[in-house]
N, C-alpha and C. Protein backbone atom coordinates (compact mmCIF):
# COMPACT_ATOMS: atom_id res chain seq x y z
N UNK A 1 104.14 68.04 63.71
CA UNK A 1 103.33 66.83 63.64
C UNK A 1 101.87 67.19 63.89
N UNK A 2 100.98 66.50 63.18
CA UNK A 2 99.56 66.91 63.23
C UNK A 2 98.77 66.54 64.33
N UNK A 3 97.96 67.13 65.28
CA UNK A 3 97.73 66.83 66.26
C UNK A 3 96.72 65.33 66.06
N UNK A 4 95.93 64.33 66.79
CA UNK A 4 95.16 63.86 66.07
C UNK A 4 93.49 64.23 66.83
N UNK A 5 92.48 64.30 66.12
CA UNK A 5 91.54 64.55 66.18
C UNK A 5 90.70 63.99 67.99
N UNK A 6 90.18 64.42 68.63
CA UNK A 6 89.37 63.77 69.70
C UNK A 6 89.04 62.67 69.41
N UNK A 7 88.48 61.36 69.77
CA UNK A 7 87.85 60.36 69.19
C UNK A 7 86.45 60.34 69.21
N UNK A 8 85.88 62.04 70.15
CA UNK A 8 84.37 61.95 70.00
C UNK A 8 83.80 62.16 68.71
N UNK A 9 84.97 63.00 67.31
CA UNK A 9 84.58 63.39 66.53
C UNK A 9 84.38 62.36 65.40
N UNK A 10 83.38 62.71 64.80
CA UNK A 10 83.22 61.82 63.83
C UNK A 10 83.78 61.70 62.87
N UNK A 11 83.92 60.65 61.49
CA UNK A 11 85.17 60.64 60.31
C UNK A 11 84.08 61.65 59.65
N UNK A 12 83.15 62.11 59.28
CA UNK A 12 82.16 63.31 58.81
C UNK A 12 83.14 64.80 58.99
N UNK A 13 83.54 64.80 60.72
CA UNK A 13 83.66 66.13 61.09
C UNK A 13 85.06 65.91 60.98
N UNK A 14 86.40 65.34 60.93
CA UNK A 14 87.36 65.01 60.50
C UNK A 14 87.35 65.67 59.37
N UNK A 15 86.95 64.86 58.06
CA UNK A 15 86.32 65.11 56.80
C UNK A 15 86.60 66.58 56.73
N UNK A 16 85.27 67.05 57.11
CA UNK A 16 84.95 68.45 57.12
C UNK A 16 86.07 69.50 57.14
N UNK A 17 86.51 69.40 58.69
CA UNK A 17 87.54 70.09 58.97
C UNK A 17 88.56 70.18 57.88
N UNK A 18 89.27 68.71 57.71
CA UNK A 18 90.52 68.78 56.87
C UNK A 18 90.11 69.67 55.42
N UNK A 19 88.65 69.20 54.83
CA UNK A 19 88.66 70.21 53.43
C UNK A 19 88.79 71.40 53.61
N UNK A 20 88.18 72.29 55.26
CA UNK A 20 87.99 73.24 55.49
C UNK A 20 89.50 74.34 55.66
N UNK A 21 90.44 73.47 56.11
CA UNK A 21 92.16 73.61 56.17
C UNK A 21 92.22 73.78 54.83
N UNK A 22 91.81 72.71 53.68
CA UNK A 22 92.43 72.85 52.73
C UNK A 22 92.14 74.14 51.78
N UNK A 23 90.74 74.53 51.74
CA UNK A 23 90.26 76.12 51.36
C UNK A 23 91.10 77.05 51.98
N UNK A 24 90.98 76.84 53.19
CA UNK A 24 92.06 78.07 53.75
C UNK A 24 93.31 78.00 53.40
N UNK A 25 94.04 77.08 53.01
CA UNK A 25 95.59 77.43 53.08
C UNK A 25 95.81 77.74 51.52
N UNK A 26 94.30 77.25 50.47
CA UNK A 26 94.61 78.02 49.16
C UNK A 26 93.68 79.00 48.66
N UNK A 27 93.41 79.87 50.18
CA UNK A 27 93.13 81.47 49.82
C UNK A 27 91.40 81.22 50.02
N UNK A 28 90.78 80.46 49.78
CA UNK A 28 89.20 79.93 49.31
C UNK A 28 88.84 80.27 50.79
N UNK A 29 88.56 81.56 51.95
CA UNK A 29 87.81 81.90 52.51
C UNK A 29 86.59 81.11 52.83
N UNK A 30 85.75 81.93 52.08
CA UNK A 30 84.35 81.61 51.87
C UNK A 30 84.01 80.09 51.87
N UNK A 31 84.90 79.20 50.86
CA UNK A 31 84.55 77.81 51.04
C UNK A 31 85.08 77.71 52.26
N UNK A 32 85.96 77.64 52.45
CA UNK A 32 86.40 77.04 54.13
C UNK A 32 85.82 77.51 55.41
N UNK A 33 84.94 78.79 55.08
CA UNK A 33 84.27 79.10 56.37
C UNK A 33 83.55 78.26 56.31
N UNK A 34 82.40 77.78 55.35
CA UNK A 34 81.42 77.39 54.91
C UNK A 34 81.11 75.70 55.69
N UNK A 35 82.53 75.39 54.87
CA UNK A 35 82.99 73.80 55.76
C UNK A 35 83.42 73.54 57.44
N UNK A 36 83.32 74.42 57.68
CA UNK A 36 83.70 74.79 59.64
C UNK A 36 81.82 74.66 59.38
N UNK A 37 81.26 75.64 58.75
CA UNK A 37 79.71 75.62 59.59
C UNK A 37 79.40 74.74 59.84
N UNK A 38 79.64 73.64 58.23
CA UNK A 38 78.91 72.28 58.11
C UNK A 38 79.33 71.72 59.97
N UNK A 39 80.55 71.47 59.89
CA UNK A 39 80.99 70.65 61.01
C UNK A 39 79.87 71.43 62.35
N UNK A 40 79.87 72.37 62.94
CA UNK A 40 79.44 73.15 64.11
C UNK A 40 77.64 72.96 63.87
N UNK A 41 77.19 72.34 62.81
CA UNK A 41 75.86 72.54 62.52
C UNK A 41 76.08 70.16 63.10
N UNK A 42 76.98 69.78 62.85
CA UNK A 42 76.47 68.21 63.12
C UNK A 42 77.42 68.25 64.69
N UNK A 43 78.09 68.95 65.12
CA UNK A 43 78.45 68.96 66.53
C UNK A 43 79.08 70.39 67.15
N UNK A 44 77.84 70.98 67.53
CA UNK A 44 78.47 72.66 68.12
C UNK A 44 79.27 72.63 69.20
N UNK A 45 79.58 71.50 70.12
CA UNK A 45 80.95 71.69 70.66
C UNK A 45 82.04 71.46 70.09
N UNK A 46 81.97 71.58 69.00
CA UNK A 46 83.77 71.09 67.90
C UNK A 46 84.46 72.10 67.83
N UNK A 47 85.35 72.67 69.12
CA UNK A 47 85.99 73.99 68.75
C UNK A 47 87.38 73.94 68.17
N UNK A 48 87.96 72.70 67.38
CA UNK A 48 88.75 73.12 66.65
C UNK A 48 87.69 73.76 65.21
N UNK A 49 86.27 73.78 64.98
CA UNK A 49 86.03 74.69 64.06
C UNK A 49 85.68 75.64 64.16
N UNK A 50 85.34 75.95 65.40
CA UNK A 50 85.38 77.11 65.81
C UNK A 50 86.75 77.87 65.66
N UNK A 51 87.79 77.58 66.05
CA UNK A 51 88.76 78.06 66.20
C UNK A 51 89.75 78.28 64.69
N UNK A 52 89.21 77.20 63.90
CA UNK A 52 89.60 77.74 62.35
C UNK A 52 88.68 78.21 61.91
N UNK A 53 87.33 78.70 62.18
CA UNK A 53 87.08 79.92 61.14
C UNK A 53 87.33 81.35 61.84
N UNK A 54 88.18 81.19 63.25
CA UNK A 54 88.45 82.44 64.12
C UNK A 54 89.90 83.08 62.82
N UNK A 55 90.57 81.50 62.79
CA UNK A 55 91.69 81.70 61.85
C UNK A 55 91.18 82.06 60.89
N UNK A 56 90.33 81.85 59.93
CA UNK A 56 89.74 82.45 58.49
C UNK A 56 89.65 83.76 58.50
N UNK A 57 88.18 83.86 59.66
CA UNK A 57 88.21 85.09 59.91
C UNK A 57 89.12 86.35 60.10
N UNK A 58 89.96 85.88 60.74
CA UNK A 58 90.98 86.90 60.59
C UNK A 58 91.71 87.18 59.86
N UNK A 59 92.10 85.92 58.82
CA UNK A 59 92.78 86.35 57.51
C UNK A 59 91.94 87.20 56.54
N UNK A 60 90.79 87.50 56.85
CA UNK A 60 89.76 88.08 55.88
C UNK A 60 90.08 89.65 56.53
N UNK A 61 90.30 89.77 57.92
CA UNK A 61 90.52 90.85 58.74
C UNK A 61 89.19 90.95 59.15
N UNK A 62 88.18 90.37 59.21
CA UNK A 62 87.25 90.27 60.30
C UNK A 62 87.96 89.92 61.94
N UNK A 63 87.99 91.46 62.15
CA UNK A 63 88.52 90.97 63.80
C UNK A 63 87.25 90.88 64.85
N UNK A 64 86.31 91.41 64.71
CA UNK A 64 85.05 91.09 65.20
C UNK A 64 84.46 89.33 65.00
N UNK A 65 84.81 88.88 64.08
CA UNK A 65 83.90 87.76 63.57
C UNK A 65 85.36 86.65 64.45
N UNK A 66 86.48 87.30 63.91
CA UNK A 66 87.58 86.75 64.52
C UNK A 66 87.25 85.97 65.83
N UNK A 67 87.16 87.17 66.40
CA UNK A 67 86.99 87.23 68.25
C UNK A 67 86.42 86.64 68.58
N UNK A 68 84.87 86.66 68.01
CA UNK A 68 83.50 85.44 68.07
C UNK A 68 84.04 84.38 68.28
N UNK A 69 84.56 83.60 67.23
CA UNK A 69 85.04 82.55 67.08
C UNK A 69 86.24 82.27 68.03
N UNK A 70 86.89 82.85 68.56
CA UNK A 70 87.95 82.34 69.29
C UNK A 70 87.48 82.46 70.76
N UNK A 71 86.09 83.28 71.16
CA UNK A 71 85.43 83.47 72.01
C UNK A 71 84.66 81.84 72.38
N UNK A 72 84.10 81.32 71.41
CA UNK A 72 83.55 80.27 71.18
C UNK A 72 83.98 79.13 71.56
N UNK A 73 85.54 79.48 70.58
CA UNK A 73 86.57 77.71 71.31
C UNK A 73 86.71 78.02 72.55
N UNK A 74 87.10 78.92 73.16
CA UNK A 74 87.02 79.14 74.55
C UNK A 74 86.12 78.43 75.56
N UNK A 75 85.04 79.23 75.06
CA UNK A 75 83.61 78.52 76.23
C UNK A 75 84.06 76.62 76.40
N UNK A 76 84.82 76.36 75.19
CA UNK A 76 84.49 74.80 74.99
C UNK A 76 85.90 74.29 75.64
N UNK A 77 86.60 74.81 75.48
CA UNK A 77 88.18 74.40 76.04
C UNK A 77 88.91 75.77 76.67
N UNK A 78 88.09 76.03 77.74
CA UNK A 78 88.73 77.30 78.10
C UNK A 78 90.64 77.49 78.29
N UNK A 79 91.08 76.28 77.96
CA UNK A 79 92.94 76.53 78.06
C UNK A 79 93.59 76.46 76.63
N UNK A 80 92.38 76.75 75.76
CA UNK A 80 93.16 76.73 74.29
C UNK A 80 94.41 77.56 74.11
N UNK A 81 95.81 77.44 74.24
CA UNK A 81 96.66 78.06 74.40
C UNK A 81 96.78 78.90 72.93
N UNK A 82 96.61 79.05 71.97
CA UNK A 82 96.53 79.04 70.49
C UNK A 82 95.45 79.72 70.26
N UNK A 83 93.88 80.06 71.00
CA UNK A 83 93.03 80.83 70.54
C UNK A 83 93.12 81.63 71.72
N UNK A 84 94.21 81.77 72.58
CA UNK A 84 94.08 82.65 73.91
C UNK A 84 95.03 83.61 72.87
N UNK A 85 95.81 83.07 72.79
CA UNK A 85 96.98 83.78 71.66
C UNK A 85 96.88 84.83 70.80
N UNK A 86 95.72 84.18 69.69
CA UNK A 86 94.96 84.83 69.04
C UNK A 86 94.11 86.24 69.36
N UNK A 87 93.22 85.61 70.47
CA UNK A 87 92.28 86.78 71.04
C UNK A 87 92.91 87.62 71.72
N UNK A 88 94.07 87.52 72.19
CA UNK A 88 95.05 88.56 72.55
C UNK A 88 95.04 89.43 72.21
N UNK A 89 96.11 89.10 70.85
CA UNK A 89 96.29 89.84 69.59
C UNK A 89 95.43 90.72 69.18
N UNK A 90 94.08 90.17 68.76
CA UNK A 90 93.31 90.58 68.65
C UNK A 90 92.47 92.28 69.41
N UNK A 91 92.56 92.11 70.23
CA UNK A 91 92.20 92.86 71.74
C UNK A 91 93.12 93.92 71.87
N UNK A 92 94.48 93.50 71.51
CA UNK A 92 95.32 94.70 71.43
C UNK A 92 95.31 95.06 70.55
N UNK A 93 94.41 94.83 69.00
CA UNK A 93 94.57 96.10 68.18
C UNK A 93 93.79 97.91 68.72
């Protein structure tokens, strides 16, 4: 079940996000990083976009750019159980 969004976020950064899911899950990288920026450029504490372009990133195998980003949702929700996960992983390559 889909989690539902904070209510601080706006239907803009909603928006955003969901197209930004939708690039990613059909391969489109680049657009979907692109659509995380938009969102982090109208609210830089939004770390679920942070935390999906940690996911992009790493499907690209940017584990550096990865890390950033999962470094990021952190600062903002330091108990993200899901980007602790990640940066794990990460760390142990």
């Amino acid at each position: 079940m889909k989690k539902p969004m904070p209510k601080s976020f706006s239907i803009e950064e909603v928006d955003l996000i969901e197209m930004g899911k939708f690039y990613f899950i059909s391969g489109k990288y680049d657009e979907a990083i692109e659509e995380f920026e938009k969102v982090v450029k109208i609210n830089p504490k939004n770390a679920d976009a942070y935390f999906n372009m940690g996911m992009v990133k790493e499907a690209k195998n940017d584990s550096v750019g990865a890390k950033k980003m999962y470094e990021k949702t952190l600062e903002i929700i330091p108990d993200h159980k899901t980007a602790i996960k990640h940066l794990d992983k990460l760390v142990g390559l």
